[in-house]
N, C-alpha and C. Protein backbone atom coordinates (compact mmCIF):
# COMPACT_ATOMS: atom_id res chain seq x y z
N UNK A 1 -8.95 -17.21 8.27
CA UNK A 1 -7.68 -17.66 7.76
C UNK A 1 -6.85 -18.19 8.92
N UNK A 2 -6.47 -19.37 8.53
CA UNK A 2 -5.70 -19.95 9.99
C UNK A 2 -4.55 -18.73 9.84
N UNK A 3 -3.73 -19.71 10.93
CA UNK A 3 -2.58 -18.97 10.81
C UNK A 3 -1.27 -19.49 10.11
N UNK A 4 -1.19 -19.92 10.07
CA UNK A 4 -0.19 -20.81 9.22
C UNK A 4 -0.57 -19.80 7.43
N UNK A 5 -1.55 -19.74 7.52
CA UNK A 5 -2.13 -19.21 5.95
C UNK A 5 -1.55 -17.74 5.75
N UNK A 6 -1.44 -17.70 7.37
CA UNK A 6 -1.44 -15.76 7.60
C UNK A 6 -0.18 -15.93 7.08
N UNK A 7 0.93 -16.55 7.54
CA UNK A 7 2.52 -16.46 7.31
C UNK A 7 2.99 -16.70 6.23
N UNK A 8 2.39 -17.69 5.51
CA UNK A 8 2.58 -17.85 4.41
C UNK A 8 2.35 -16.40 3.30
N UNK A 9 1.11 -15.71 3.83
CA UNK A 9 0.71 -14.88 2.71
C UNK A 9 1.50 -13.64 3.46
N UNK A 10 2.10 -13.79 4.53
CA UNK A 10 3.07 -12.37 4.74
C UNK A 10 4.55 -12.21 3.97
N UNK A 11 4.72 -10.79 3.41
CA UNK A 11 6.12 -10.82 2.58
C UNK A 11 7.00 -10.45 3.47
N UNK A 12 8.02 -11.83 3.62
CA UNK A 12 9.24 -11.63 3.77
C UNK A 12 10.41 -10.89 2.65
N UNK A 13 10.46 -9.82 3.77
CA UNK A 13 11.59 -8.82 3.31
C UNK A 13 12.82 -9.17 3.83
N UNK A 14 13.64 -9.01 2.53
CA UNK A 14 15.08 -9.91 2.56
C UNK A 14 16.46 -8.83 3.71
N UNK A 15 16.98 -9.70 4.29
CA UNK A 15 17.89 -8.75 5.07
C UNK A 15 18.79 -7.52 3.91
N UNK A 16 19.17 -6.98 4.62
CA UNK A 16 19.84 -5.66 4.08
C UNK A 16 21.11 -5.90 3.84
N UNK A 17 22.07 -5.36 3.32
CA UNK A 17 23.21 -5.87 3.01
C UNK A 17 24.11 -4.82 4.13
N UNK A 18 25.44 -5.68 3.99
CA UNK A 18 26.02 -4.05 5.21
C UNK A 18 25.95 -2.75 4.70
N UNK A 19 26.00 -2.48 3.19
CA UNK A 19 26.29 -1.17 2.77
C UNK A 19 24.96 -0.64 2.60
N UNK A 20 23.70 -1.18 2.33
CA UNK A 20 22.40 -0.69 2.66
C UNK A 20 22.37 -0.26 4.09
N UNK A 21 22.64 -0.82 5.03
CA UNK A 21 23.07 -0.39 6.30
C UNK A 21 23.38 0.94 6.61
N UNK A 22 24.93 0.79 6.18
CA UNK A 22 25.11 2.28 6.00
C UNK A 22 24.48 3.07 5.78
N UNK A 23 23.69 2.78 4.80
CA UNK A 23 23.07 4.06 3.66
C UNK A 23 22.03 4.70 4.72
N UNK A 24 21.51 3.38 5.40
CA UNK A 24 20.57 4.17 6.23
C UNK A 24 20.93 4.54 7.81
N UNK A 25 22.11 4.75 7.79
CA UNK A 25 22.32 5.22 9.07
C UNK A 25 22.75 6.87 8.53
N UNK A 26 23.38 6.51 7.25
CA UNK A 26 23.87 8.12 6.92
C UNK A 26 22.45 9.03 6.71
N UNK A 27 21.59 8.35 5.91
CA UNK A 27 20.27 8.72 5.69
C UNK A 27 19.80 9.72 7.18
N UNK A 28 20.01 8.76 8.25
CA UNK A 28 19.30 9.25 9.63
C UNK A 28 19.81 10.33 9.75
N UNK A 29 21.31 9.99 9.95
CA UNK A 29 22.43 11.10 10.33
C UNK A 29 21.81 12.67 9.85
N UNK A 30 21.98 12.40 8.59
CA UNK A 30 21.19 13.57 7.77
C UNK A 30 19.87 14.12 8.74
N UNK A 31 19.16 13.63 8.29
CA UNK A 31 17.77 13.66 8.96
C UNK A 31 17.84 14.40 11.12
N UNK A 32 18.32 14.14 11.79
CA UNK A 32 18.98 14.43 12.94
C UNK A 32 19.78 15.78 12.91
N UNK A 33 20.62 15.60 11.84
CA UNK A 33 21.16 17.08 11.70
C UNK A 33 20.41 17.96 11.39
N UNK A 34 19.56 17.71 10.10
CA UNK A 34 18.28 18.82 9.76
C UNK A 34 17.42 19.37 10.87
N UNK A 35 17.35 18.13 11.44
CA UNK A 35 16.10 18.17 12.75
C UNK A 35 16.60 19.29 13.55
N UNK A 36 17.97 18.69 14.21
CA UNK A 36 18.64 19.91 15.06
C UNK A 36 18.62 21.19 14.71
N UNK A 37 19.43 21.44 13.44
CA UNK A 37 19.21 22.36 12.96
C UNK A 37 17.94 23.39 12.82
N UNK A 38 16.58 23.08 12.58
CA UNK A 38 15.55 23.28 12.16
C UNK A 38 15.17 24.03 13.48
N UNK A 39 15.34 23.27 14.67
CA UNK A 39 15.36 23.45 16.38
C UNK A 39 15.52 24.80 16.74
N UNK A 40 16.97 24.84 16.00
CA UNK A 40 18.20 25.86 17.03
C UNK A 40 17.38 26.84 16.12
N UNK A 41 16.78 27.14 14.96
CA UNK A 41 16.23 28.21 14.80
C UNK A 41 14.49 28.46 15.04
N UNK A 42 14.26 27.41 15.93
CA UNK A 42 12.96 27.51 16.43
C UNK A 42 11.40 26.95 15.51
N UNK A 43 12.31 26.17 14.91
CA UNK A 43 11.12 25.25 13.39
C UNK A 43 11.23 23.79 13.91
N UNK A 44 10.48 23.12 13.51
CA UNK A 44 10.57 21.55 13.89
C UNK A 44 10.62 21.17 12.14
N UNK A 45 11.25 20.11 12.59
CA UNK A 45 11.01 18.81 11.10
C UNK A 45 10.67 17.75 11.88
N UNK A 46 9.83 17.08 11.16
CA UNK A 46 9.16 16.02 11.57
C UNK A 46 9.71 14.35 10.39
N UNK A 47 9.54 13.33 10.48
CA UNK A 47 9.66 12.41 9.63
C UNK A 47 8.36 12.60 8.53
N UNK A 48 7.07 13.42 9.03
CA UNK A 48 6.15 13.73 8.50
C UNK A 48 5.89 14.24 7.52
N UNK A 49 7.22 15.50 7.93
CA UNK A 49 7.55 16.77 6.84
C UNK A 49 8.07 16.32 5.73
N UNK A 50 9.11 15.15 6.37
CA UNK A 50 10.13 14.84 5.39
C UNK A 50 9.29 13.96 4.62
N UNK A 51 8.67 13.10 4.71
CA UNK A 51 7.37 12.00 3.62
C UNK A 51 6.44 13.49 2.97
N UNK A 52 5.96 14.23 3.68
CA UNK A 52 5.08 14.97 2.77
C UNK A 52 5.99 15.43 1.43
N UNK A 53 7.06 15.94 2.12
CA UNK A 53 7.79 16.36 0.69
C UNK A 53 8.33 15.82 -0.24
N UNK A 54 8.24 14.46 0.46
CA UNK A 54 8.78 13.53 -0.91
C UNK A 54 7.60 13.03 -1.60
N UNK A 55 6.18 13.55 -1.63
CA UNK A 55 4.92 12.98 -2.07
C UNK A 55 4.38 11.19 -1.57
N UNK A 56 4.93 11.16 -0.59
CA UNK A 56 4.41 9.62 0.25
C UNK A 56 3.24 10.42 1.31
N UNK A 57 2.61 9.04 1.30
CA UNK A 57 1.40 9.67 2.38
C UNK A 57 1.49 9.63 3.89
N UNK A 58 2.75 9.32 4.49
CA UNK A 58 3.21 9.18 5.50
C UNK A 58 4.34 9.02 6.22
N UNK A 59 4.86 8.88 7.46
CA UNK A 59 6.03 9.43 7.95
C UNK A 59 6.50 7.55 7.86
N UNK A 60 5.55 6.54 8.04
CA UNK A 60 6.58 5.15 7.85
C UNK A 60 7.64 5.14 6.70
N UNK A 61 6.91 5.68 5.89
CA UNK A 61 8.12 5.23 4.57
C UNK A 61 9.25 5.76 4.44
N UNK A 62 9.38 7.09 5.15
CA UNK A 62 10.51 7.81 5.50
C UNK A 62 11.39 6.90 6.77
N UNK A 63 10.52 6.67 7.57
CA UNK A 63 11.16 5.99 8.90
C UNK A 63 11.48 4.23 8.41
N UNK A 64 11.37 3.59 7.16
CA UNK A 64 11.51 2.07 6.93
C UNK A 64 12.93 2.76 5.99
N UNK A 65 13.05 3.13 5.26
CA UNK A 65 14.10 3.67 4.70
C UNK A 65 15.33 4.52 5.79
N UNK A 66 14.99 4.92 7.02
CA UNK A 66 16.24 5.44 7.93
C UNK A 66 16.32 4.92 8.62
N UNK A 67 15.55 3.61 8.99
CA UNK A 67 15.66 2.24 10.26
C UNK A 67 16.11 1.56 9.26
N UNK A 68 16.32 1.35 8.19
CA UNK A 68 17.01 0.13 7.70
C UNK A 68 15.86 -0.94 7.81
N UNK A 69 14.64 -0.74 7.41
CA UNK A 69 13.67 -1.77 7.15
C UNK A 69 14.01 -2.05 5.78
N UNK A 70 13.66 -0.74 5.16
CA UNK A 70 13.53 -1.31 3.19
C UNK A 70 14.81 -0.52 2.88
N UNK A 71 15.44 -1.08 1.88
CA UNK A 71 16.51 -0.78 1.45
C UNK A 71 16.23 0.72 0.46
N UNK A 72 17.15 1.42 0.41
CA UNK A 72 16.99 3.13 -0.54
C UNK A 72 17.07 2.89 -1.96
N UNK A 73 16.43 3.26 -2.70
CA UNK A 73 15.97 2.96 -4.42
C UNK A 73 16.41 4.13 -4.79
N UNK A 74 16.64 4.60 -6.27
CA UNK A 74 17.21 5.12 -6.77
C UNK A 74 16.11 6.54 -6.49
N UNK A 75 14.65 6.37 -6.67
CA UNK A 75 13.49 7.45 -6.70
C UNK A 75 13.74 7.93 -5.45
N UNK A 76 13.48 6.96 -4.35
CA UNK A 76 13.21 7.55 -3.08
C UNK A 76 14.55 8.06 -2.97
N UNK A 77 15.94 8.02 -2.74
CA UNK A 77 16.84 8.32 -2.45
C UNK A 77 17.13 9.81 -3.26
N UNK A 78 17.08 10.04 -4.46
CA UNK A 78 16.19 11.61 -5.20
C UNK A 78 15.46 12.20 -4.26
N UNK A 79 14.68 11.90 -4.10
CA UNK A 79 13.31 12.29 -3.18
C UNK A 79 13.85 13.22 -2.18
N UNK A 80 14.53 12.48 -1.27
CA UNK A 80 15.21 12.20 0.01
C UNK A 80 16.05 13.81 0.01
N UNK A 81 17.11 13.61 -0.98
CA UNK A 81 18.20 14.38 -1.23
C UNK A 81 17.32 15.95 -1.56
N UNK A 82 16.50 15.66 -2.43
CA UNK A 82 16.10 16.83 -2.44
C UNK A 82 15.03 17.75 -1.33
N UNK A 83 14.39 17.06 -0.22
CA UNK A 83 13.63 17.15 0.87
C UNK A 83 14.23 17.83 1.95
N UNK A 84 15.60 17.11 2.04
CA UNK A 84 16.46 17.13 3.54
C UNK A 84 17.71 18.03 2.95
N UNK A 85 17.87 18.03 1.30
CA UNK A 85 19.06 19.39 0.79
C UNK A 85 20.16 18.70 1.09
N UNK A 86 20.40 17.31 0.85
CA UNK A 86 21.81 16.73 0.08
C UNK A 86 21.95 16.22 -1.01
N UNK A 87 23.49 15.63 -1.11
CA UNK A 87 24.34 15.24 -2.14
C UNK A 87 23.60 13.78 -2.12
N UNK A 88 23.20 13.25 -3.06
CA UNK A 88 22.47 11.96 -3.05
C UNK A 88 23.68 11.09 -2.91
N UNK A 89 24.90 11.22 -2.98
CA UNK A 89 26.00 10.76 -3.44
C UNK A 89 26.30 10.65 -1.82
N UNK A 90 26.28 11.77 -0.62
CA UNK A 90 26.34 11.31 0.78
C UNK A 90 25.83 10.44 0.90
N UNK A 91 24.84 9.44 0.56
CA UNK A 91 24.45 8.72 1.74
C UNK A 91 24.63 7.21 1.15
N UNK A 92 24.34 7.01 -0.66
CA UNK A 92 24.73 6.32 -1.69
C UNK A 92 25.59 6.50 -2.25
N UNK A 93 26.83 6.23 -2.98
CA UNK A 93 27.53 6.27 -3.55
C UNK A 93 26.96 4.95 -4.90
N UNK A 94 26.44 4.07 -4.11
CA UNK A 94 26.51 2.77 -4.66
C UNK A 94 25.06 3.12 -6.01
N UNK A 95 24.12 3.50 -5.38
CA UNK A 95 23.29 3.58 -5.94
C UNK A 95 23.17 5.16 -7.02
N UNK A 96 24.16 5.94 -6.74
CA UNK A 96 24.17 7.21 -7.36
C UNK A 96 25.60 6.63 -8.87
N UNK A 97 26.24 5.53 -8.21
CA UNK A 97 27.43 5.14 -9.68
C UNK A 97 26.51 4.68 -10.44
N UNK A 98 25.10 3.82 -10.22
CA UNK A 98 24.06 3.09 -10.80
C UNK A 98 23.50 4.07 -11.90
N UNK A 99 23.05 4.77 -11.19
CA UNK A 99 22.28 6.23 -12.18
C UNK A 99 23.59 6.75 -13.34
N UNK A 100 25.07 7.33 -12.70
CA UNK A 100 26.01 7.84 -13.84
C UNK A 100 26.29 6.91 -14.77
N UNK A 101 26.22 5.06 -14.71
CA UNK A 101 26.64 4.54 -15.40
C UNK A 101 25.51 4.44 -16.15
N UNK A 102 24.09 4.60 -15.79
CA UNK A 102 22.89 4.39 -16.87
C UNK A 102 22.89 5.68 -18.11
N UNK A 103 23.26 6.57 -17.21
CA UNK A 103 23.49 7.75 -17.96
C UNK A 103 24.41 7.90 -19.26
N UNK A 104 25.23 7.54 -18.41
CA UNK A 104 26.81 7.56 -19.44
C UNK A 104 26.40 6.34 -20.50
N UNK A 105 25.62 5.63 -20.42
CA UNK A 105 25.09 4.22 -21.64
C UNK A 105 24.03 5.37 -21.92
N UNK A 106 23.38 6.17 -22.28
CA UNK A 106 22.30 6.62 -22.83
C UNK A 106 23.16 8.03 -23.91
N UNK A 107 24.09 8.53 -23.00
CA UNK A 107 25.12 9.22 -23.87
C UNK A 107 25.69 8.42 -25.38
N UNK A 108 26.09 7.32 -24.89
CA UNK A 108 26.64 6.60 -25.86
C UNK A 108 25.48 5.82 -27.10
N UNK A 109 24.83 5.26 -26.61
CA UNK A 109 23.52 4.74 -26.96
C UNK A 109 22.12 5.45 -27.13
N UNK A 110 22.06 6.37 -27.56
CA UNK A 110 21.05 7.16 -27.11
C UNK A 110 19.77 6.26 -28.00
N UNK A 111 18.60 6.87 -27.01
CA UNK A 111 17.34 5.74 -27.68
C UNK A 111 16.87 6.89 -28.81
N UNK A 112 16.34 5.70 -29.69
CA UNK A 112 15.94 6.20 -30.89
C UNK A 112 14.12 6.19 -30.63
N UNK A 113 14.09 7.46 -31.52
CA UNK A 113 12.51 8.12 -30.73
C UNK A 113 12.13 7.82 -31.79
């Protein structure tokens, strides 16, 4: 495959917005504090730990989501919150109003089974 073929068939991933930004610096923040924490009582956390427990097979997907590679989704950001023991609402706000407003339409609308 030339190369020209290679670039073409590579996916460009779209820049992040500033508040995805955020998300993943608070994301880290988190993550750093746990770490420390984990330390001062003589345990390690790893990015490893934190992907095993979210059922990913590895520590990138944890580390593309707190470098601000891939932007935080509603699953992984669940995931996350429940792994590292926060408020999903710390690190998203944006993406946690997403979920109450789907909610609050399923209250009102509820699907017919």
């Amino acid at each position: 495959m030339s190369s020209a073929n290679t670039l073409i068939s590579m996916k460009i991933r779209r820049p992040l917005s500033p508040e995805e930004v955020v998300e993943s610096a608070r994301l880290k923040a988190i993550y750093d504090q746990r770490k420390s924490a984990a330390k001062a009582v003589g345990r390690s956390l790893t990015q490893a730990d934190v992907a095993e427990a979210c059922g990913w097979s590895g520590q990138s997907a944890f580390s593309q989501y707190a470098t601000g590679k891939v932007p935080l989704n509603v699953e992984a950001l669940l995931k996350l919150a429940k792994a590292l023991d926060f408020n999903p609402s710390e690190v998203s706000p944006r993406l946690m109003s997403t979920v109450a407003s789907v909610q609050s339409s399923e209250r009102i609308h509820p699907t017919i089974a």
